[in-house]
Each structure stands twice: as structure tokens, then as C-alpha cells.
C-alpha atoms as a PDB file:
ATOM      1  CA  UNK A   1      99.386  87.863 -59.066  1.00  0.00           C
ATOM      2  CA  UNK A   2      99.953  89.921 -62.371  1.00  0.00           C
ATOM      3  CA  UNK A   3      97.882  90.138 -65.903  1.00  0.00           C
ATOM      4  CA  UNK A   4      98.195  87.478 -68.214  1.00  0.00           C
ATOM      5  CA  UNK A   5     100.658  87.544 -70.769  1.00  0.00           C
ATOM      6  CA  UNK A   6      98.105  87.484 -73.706  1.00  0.00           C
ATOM      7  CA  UNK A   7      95.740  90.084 -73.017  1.00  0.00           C
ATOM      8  CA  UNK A   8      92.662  88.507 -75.000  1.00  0.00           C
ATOM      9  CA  UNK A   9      92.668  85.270 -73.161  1.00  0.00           C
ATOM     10  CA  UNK A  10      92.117  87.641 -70.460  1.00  0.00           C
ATOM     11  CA  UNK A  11      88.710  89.248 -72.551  1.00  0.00           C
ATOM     12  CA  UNK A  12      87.896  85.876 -74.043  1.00  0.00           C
ATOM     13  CA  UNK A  13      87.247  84.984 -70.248  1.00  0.00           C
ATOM     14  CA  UNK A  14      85.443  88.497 -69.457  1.00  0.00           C
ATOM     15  CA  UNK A  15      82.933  88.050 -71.899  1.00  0.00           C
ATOM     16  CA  UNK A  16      82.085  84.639 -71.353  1.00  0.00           C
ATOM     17  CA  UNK A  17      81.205  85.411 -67.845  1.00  0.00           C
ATOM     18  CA  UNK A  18      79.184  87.910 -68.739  1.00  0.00           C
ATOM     19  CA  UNK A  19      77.439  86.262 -71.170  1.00  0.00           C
ATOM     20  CA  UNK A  20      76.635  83.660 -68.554  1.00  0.00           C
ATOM     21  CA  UNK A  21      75.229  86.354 -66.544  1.00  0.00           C
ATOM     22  CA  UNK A  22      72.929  88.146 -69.509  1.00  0.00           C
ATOM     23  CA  UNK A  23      71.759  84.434 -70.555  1.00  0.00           C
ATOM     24  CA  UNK A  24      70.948  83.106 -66.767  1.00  0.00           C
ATOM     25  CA  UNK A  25      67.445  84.499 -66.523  1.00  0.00           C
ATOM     26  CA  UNK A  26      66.516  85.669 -62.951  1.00  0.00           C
ATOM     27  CA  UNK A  27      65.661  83.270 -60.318  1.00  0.00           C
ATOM     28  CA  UNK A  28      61.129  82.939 -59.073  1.00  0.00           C
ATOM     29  CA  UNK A  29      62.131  82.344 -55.606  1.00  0.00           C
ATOM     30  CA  UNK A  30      59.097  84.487 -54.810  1.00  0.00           C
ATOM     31  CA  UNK A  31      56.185  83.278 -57.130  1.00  0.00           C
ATOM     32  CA  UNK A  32      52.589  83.808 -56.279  1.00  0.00           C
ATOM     33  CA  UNK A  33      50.898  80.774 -57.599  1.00  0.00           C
ATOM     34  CA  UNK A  34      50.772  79.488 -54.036  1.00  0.00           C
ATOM     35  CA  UNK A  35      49.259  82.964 -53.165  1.00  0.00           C
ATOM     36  CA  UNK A  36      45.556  82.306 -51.397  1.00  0.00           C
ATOM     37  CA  UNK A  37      42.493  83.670 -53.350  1.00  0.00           C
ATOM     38  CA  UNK A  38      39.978  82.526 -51.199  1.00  0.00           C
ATOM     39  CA  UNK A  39      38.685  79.525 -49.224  1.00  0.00           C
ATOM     40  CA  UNK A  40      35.473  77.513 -48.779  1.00  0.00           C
ATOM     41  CA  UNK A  41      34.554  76.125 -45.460  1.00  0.00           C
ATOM     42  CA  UNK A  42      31.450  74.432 -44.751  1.00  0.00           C
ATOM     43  CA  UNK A  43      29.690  75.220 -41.413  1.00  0.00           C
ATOM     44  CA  UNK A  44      28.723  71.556 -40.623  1.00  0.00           C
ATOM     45  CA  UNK A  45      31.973  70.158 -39.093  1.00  0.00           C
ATOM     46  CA  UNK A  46      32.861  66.651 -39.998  1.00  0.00           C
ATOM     47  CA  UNK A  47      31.632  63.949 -37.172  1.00  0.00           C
ATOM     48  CA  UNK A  48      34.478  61.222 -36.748  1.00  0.00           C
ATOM     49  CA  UNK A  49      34.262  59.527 -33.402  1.00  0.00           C
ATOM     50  CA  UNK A  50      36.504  56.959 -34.361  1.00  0.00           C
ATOM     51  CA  UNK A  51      38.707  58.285 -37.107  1.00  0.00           C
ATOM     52  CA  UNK A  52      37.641  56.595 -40.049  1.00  0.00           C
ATOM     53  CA  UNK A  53      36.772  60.025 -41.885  1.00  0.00           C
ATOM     54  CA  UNK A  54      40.425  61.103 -40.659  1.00  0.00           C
ATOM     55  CA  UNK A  55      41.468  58.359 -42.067  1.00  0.00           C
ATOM     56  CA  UNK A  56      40.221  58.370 -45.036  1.00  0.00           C
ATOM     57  CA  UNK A  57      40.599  62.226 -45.937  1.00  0.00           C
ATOM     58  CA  UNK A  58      44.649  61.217 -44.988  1.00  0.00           C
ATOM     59  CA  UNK A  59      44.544  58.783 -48.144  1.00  0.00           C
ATOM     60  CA  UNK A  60      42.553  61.078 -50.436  1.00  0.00           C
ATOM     61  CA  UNK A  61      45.098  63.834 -50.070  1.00  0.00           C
ATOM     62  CA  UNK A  62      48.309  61.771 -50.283  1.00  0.00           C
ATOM     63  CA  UNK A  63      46.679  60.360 -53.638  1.00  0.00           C
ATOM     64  CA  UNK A  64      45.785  63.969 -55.068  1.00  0.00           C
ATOM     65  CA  UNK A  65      49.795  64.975 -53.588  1.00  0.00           C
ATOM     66  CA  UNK A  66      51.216  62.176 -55.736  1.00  0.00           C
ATOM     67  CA  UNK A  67      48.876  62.557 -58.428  1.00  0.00           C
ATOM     68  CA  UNK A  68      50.462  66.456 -58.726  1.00  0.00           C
ATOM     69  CA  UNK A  69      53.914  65.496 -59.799  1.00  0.00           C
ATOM     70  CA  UNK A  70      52.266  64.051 -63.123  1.00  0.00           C
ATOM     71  CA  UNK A  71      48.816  65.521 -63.765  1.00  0.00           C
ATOM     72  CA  UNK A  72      47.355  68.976 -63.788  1.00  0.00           C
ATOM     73  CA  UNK A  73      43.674  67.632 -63.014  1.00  0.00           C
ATOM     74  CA  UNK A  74      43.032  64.727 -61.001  1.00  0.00           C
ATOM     75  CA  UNK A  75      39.849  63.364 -58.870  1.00  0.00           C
ATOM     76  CA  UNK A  76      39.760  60.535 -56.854  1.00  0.00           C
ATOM     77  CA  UNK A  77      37.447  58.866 -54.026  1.00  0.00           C
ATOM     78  CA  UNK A  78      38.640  57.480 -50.749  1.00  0.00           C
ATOM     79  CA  UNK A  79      36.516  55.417 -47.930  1.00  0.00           C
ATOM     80  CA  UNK A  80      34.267  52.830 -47.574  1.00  0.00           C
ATOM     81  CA  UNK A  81      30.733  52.896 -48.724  1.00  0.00           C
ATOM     82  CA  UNK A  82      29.611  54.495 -45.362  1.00  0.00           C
ATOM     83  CA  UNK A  83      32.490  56.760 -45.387  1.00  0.00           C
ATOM     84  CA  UNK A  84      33.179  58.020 -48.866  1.00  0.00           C
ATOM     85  CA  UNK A  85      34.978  60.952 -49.530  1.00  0.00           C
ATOM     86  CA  UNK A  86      35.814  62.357 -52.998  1.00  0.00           C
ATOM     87  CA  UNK A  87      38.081  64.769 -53.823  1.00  0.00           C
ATOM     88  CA  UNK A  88      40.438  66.533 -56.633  1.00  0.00           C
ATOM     89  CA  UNK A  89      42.735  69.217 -57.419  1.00  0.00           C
ATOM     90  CA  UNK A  90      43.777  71.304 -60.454  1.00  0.00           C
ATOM     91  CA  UNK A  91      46.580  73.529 -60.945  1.00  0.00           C
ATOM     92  CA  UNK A  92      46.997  76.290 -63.775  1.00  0.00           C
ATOM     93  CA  UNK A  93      47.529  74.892 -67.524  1.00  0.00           C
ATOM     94  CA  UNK A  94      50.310  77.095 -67.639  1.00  0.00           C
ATOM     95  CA  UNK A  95      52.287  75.513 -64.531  1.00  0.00           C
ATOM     96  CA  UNK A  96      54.980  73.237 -64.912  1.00  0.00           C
ATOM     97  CA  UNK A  97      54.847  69.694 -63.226  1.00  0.00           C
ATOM     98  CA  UNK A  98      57.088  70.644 -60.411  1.00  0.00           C
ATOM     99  CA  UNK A  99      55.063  74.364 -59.819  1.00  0.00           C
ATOM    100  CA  UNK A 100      51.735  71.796 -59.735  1.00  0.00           C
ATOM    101  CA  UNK A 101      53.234  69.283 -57.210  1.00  0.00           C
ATOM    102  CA  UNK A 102      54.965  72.683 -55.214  1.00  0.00           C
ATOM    103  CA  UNK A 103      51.171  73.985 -55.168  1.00  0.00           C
ATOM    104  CA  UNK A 104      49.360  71.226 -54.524  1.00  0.00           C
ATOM    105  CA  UNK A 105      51.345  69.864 -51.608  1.00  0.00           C
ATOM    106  CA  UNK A 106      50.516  73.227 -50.329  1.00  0.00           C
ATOM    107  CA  UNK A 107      47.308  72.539 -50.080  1.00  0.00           C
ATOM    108  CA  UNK A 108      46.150  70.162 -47.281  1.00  0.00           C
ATOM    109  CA  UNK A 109      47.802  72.319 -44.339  1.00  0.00           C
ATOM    110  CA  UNK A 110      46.114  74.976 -45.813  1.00  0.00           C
ATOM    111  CA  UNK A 111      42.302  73.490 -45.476  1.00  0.00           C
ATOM    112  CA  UNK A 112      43.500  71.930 -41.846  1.00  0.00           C
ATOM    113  CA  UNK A 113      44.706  75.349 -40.888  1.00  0.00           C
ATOM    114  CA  UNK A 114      42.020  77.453 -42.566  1.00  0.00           C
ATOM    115  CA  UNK A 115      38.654  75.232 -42.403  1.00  0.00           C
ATOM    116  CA  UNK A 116      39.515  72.739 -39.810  1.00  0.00           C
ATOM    117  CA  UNK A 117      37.626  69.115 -40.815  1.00  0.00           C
ATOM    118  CA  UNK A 118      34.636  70.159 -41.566  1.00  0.00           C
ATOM    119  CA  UNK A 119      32.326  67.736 -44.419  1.00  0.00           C
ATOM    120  CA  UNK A 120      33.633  69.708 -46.797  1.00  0.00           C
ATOM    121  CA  UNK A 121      36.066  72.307 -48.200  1.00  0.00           C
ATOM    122  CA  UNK A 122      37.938  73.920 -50.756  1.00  0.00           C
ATOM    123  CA  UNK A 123      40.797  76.057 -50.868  1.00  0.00           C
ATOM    124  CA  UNK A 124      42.084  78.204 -53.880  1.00  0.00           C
ATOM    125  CA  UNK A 125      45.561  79.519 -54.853  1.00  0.00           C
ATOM    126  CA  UNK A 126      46.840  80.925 -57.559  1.00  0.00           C
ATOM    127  CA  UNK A 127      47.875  78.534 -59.126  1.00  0.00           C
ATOM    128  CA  UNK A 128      45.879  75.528 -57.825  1.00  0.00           C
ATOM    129  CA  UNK A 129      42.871  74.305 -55.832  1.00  0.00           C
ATOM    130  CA  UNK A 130      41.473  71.681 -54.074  1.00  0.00           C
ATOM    131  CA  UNK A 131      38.479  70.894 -52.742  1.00  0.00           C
ATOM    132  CA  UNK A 132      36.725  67.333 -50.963  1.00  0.00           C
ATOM    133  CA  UNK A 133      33.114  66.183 -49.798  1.00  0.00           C
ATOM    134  CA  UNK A 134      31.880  63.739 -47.744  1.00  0.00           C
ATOM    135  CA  UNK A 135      29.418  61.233 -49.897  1.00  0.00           C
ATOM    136  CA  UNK A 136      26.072  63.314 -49.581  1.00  0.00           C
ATOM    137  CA  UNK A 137      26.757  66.704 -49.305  1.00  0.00           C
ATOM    138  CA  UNK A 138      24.130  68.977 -51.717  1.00  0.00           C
ATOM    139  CA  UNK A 139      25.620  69.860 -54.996  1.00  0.00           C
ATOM    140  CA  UNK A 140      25.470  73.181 -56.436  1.00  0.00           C
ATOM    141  CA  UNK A 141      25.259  74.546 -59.731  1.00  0.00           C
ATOM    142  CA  UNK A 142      28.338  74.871 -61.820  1.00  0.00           C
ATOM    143  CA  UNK A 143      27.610  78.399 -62.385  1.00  0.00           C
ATOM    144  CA  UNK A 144      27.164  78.972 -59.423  1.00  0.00           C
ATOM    145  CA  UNK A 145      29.268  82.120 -57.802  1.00  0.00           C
ATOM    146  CA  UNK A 146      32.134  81.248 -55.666  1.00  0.00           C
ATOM    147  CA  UNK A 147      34.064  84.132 -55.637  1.00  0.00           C
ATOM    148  CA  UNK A 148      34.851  88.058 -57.393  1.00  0.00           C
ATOM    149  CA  UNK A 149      37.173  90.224 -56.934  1.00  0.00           C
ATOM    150  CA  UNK A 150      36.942  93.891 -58.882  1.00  0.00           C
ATOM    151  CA  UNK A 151      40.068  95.527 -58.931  1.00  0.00           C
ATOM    152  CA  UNK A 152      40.707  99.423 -58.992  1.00  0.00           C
ATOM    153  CA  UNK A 153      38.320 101.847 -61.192  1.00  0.00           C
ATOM    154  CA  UNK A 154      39.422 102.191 -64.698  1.00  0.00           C
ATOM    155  CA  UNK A 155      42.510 104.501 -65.465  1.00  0.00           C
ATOM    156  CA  UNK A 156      42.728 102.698 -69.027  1.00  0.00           C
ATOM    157  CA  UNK A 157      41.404 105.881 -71.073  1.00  0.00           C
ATOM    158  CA  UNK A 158      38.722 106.352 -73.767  1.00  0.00           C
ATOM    159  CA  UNK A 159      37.970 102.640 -75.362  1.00  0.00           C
ATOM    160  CA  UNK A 160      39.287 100.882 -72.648  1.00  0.00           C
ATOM    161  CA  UNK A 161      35.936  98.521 -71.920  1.00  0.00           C
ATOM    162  CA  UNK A 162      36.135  97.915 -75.681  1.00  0.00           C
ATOM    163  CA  UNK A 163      39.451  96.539 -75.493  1.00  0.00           C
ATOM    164  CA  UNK A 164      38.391  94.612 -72.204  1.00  0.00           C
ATOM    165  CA  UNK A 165      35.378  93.341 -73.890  1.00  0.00           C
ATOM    166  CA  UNK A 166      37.646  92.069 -77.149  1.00  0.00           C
ATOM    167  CA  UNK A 167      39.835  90.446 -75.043  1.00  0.00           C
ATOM    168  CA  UNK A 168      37.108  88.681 -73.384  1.00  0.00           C
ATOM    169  CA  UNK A 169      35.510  87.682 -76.521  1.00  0.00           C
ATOM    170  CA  UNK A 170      38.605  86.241 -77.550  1.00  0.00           C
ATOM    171  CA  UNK A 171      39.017  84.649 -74.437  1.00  0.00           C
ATOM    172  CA  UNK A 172      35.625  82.796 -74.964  1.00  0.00           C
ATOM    173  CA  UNK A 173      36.270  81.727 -78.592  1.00  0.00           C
ATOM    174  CA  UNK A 174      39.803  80.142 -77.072  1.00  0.00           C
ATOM    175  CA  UNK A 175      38.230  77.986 -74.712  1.00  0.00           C
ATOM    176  CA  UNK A 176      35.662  76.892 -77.428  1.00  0.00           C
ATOM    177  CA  UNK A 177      39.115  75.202 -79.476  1.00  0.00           C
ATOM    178  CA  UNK A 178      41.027  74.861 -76.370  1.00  0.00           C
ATOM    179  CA  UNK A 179      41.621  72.430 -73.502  1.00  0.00           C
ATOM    180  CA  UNK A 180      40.233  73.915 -71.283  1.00  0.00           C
ATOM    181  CA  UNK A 181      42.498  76.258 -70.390  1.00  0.00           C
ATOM    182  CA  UNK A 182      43.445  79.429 -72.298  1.00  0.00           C
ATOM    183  CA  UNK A 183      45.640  82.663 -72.175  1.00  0.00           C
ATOM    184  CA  UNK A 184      45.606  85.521 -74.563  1.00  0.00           C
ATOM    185  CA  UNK A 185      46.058  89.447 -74.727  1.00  0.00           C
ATOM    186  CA  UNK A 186      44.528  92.306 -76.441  1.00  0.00           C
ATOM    187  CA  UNK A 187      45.678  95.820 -76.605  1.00  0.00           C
ATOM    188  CA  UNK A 188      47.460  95.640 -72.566  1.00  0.00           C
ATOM    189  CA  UNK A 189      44.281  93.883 -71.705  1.00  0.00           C
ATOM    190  CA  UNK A 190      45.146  90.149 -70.427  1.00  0.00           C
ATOM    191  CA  UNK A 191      42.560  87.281 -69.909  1.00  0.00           C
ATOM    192  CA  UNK A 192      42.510  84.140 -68.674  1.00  0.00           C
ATOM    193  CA  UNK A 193      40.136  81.261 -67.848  1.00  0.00           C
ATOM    194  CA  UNK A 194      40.389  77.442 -67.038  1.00  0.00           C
ATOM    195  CA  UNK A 195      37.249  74.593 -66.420  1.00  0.00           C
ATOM    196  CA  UNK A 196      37.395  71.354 -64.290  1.00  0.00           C
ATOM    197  CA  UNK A 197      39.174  68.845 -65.823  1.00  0.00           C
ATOM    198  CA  UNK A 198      36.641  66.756 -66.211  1.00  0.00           C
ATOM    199  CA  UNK A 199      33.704  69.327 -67.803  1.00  0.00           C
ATOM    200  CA  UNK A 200      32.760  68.881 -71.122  1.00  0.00           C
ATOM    201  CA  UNK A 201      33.622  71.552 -74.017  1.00  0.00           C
ATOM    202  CA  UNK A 202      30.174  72.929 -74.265  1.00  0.00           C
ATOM    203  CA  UNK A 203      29.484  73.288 -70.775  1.00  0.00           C
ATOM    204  CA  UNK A 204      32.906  74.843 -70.261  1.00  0.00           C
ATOM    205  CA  UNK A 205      32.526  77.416 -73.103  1.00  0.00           C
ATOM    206  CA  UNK A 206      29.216  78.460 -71.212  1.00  0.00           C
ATOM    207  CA  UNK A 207      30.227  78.444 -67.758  1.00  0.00           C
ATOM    208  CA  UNK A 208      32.932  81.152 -69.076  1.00  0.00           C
ATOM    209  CA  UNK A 209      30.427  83.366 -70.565  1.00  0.00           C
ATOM    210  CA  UNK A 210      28.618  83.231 -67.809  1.00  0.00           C
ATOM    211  CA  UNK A 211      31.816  84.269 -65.494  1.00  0.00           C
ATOM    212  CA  UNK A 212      32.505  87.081 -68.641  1.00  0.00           C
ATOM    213  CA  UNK A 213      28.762  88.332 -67.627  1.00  0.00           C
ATOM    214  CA  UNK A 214      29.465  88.346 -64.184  1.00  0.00           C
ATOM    215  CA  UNK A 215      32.510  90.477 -64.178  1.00  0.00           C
ATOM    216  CA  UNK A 216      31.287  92.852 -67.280  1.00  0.00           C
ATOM    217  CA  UNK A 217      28.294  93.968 -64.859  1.00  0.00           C
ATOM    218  CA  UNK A 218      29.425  93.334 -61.333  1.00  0.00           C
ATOM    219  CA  UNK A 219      33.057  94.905 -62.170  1.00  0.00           C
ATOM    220  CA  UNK A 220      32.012  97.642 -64.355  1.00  0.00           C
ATOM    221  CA  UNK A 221      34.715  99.579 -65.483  1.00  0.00           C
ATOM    222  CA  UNK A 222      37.108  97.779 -62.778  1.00  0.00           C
ATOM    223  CA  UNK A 223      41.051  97.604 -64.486  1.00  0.00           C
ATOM    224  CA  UNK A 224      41.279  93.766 -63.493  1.00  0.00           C
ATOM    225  CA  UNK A 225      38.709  91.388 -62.466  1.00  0.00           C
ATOM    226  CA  UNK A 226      38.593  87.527 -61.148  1.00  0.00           C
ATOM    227  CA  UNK A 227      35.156  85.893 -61.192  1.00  0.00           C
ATOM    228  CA  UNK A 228      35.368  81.731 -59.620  1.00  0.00           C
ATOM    229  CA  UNK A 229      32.322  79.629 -60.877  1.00  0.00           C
ATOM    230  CA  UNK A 230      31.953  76.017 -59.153  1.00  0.00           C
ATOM    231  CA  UNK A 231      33.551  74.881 -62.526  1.00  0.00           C
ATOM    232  CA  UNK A 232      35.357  77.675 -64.180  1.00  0.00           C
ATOM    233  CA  UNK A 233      36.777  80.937 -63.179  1.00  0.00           C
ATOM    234  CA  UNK A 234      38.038  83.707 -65.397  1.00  0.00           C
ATOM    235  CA  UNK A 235      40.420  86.869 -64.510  1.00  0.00           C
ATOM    236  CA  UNK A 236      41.267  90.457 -66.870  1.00  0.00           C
ATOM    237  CA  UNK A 237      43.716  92.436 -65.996  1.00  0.00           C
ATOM    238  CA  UNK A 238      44.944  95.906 -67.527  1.00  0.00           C
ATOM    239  CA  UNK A 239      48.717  96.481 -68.081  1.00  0.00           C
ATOM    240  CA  UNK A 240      49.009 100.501 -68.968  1.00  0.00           C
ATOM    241  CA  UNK A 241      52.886  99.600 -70.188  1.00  0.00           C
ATOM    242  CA  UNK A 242      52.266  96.570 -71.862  1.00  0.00           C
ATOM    243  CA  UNK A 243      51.323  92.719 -71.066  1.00  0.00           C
ATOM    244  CA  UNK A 244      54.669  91.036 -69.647  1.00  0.00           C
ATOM    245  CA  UNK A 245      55.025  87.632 -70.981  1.00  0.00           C
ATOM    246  CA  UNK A 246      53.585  84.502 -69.104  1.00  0.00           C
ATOM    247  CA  UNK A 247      54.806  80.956 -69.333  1.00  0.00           C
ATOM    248  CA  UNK A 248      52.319  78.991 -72.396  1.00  0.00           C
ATOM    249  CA  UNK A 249      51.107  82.523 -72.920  1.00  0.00           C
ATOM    250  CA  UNK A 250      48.741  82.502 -76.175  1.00  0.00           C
ATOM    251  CA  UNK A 251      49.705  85.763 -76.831  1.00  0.00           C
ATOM    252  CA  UNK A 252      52.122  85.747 -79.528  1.00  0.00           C
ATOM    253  CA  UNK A 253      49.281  84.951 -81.946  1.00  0.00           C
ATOM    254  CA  UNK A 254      47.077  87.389 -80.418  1.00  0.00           C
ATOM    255  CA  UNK A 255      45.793  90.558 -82.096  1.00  0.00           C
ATOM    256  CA  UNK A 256      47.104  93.615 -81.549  1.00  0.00           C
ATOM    257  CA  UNK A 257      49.295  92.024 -78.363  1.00  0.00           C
ATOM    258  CA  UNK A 258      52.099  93.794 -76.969  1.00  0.00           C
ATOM    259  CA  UNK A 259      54.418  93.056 -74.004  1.00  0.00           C
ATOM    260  CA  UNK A 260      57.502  93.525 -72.109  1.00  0.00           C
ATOM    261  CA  UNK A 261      58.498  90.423 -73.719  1.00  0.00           C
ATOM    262  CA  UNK A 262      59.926  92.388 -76.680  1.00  0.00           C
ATOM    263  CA  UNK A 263      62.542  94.676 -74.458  1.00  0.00           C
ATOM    264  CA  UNK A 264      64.815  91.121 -73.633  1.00  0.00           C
ATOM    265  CA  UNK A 265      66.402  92.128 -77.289  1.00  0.00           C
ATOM    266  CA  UNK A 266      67.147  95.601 -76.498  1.00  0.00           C
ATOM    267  CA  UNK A 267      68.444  94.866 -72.787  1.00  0.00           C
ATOM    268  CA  UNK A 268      70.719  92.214 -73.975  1.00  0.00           C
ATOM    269  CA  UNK A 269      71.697  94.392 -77.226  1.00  0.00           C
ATOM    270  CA  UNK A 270      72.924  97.098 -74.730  1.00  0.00           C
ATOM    271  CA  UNK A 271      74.349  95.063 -71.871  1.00  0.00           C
ATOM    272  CA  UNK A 272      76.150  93.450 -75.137  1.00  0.00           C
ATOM    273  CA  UNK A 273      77.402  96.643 -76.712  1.00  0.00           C
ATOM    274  CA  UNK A 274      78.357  97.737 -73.011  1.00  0.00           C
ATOM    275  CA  UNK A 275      80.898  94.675 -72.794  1.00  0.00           C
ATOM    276  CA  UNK A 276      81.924  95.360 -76.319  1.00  0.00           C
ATOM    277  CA  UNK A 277      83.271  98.689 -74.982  1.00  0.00           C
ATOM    278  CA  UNK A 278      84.424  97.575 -71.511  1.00  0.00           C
ATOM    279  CA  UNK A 279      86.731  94.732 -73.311  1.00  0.00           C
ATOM    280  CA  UNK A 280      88.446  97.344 -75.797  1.00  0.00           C
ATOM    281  CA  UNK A 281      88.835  99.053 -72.779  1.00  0.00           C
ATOM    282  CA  UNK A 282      90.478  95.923 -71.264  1.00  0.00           C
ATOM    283  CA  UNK A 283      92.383  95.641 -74.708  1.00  0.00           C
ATOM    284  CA  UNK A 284      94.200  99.089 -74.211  1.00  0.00           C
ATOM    285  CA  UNK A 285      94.809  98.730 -70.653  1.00  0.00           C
ATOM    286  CA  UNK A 286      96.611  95.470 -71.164  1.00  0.00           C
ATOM    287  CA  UNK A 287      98.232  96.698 -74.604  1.00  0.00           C
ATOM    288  CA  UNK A 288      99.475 100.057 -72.255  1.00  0.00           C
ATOM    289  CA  UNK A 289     100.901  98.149 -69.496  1.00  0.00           C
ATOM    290  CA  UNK A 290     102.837  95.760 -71.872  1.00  0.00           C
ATOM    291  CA  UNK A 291     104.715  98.320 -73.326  1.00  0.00           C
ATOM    292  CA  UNK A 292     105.371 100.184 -69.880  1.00  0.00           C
ATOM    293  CA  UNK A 293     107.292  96.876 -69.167  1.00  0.00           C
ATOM    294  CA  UNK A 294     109.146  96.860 -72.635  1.00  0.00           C
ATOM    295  CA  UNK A 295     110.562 100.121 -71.450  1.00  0.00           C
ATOM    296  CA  UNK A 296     111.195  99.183 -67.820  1.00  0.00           C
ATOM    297  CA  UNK A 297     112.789  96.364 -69.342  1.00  0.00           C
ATOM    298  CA  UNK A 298     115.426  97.955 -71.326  1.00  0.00           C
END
């Protein structure tokens, strides 16, 4: 099969292909909200001689499943009076619906395969968490430490606890006028924190100072840093080339924030200027060949 006849039909259809390829953002086949962070078993395992517990703990998670699709925070109780069982999940503010109900869903086989049945339990991902407890079991404190994790010493340079600490701050005076949940970015420092759905504002600005304490003095000069509370968890982490962007990120009205975000521009400005070139070259090849059959022709 030959070259068209009119050689910028032939261009008009390069460069909307390619365009469709530059404009198609890459695929998150391999996200990590559903990545574990930690889990919470409790050592008393769940007596259930004649399945009612089983029974009920079935219900509770197809609920907080459902639930998923449509909510980011939801808590529900399942049972009868002498077998109550309550029970929620949260997922990221930053996930969509279908990440939350992906994450979520994730859950249940998670706590079967990591805890077993015991009274109660709660497993964390990235993204989301659940947790359940039969009717009596002792609360804690929600200040209480769950979990830290301190990442590698600091390679951030002169200033660099400042700019954690600033980040932090602002991290604390988000959640103060947030939802809840909030995202920002200071100088390649990111931050982010997130309360129980259902925990006041006041409480939750203080449970994230507290986690801020935690990881100032237990993580020291650590480059990243995730502290869980029973209520509220925060994470920092350092980005020596810039903060990529995040989905809901805060961090276009950040101070100081920069990001990867800003290279899309450039990339697509050369991949652009790069098919610019390849369709002149297309241009001549098709002009050439034209007249080399003008002159066969005569």
C-alpha cells in the first residue's frame, strides 16, 4: 500500500496520534494506597461457639464494603445486645470513591489473614484502615501511640529541620480550617495528616500536635516520618528534587512550594516541538517522492 496522495492528511493524522499519546497520562496500575503500614491484633481471640460473632463481624464488614463506594468515613454496629460489634473504616481525603471502595474491600482478608478473629483488630494501609471491637473491650486514649516510623537520617542540608518544622506548623494551622484532612508543602518538605471522621475540630487539631511532638523528638532529624495516634496520624517526607504533585494536593497555595508538577509544560513543549520537526520531515519526504513520480511519469 503506497503514501497518500495529499501528504498533510497524512501529518494531520501523525500528530493527532501523538497528541493522544502526550495527553493520555500514564496508567497507576501499581499504586500503594493498598500498601500495609501496620496491623493491630489483640491477644484475646474472639470466643464464638456457635457463630453468632462470625456472623455478625460478616454483616459489619459487608456494610463498611458498601459503605466505601460512597463515603470516605463510615462507622457502624452489628449484633445483638449480647453480641455487639462496632466497627468503621476511613480512607485518605485525597482518594477517589473507586480508590476508597478498591482499599477498603481490601481490607477484611487482610485482618482474617493477618489477626485471625480475635475481639478486636485493626489493620492500616495506605490509603485506608479499618478496625472493629467486640462491645466491651477497654478504650484507649486518642493520643495514644499506635505506630512510628523514622525514615533515613537527614541528607536535607543546613535549615532543613526549619523547613520540616514550617511545614509542620502549617500542617497544624490546615487542620484547624480543614476537614479533617489536609495536604500541603514547604520548601521539598511534604506533610500530611487526617482525624477520625467523627472527632471534633478541637480535639483533632490537638491530637495532630501531639503526633507533630512525637515525630519532632522521636524522629529527630529523620528525612520522612509517620506517627499513627488512635485518632489521627501525621507523615513528613523530604523530596531533595522537589515535591511531585498529589491528587487534592494543597500545595499550589502553599509557601514557597515547588514540585515536579511544573516540568508537564516543558515535557509536552518538547515532545511538541519534536513532532513539529518530525512532520516537516514527513512534509519533505512526501513532497520528494511526489516529484520522483512526476519524472518517472514523463
Amino acid at each position: 500500500m503506497g503514501f497518500p496522495r495529499n501528504p498533510f492528511s497524512s501529518l494531520s493524522l501523525f500528530l493527532s496520534i501523538l497528541v493522544i499519546l502526550v495527553l493520555t497520562p500514564p496508567s497507576n496500575s501499581a499504586t500503594d494506597y493498598t500498601t500495609l503500614v501496620y496491623k493491630g491484633c489483640a491477644k484475646q481471640p474472639l470466643q464464638d461457639p456457635t457463630g453468632v460473632y462470625s456472623q455478625a463481624l460478616s454483616s459489619l464488614f459487608g456494610t463498611l464494603i458498601a459503605q466505601s463506594s460512597k463515603s470516605k468515613f463510615y462507622k457502624n454496629t452489628a449484633g445483638s445486645s449480647q453480641t455487639t460489634i462496632t466497627g468503621l473504616f476511613q480512607c485518605r481525603g485525597d482518594l477517589s470513591n473507586v480508590d476508597c471502595y478498591n482499599c477498603v474491600s481490601r481490607l477484611p482478608t487482610l485482618i482474617d489473614k493477618l489477626c485471625g478473629k480475635p475481639i478486636a483488630a485493626r489493620i492500616h494501609l495506605f490509603g485506608c484502615y479499618m478496625l472493629y471491637e467486640v462491645s466491651g473491650f477497654p478504650q484507649i486514649s486518642g493520643m495514644e501511640m499506635l505506630y512510628k516510623s523514622c525514615g533515613g537520617t537527614n541528607v536535607g542540608g543546613a535549615g532543613f529541620e526549619e523547613r520540616r518544622d514550617t511545614a509542620l506548623n502549617s500542617l497544624e494551622n490546615g487542620m484547624g480550617s480543614g476537614n479533617g484532612f489536609y495536604i500541603t508543602n514547604y520548601e521539598s518538605v511534604f506533610v500530611m495528616g487526617q482525624c477520625e471522621g467523627d472527632v471534633g475540630k478541637s480535639d483533632c487539631v490537638e491530637c495532630v500536635k501531639q503526633a507533630v511532638q512525637r515525630a519532632q523528638v522521636e524522629c529527630g532529624s529523620s528525612i520522612s516520618a509517620q506517627v499513627y495516634l488512635h485518632k489521627c496520624y501525621i507523615s513528613y517526607s523530604y523530596y531533595p528534587n522537589g515535591v511531585p504533585r498529589t491528587p487534592s494536593s494543597t500545595s499550589d497555595t502553599s509557601p514557597s512550594s515547588s514540585g515536579k508538577g511544573s516540568n508537564t509544560g516543558k515535557t509536552v513543549a518538547i515532545i511538541v516541538g519534536g513532532a513539529a520537526g518530525v512532520g516537516f520531515l514527513v512534509i519533505f519526504l512526501l513532497f520528494a517522492r511526489g516529484l520522483l513520480k512526476k519524472k518517472d511519469d514523463y
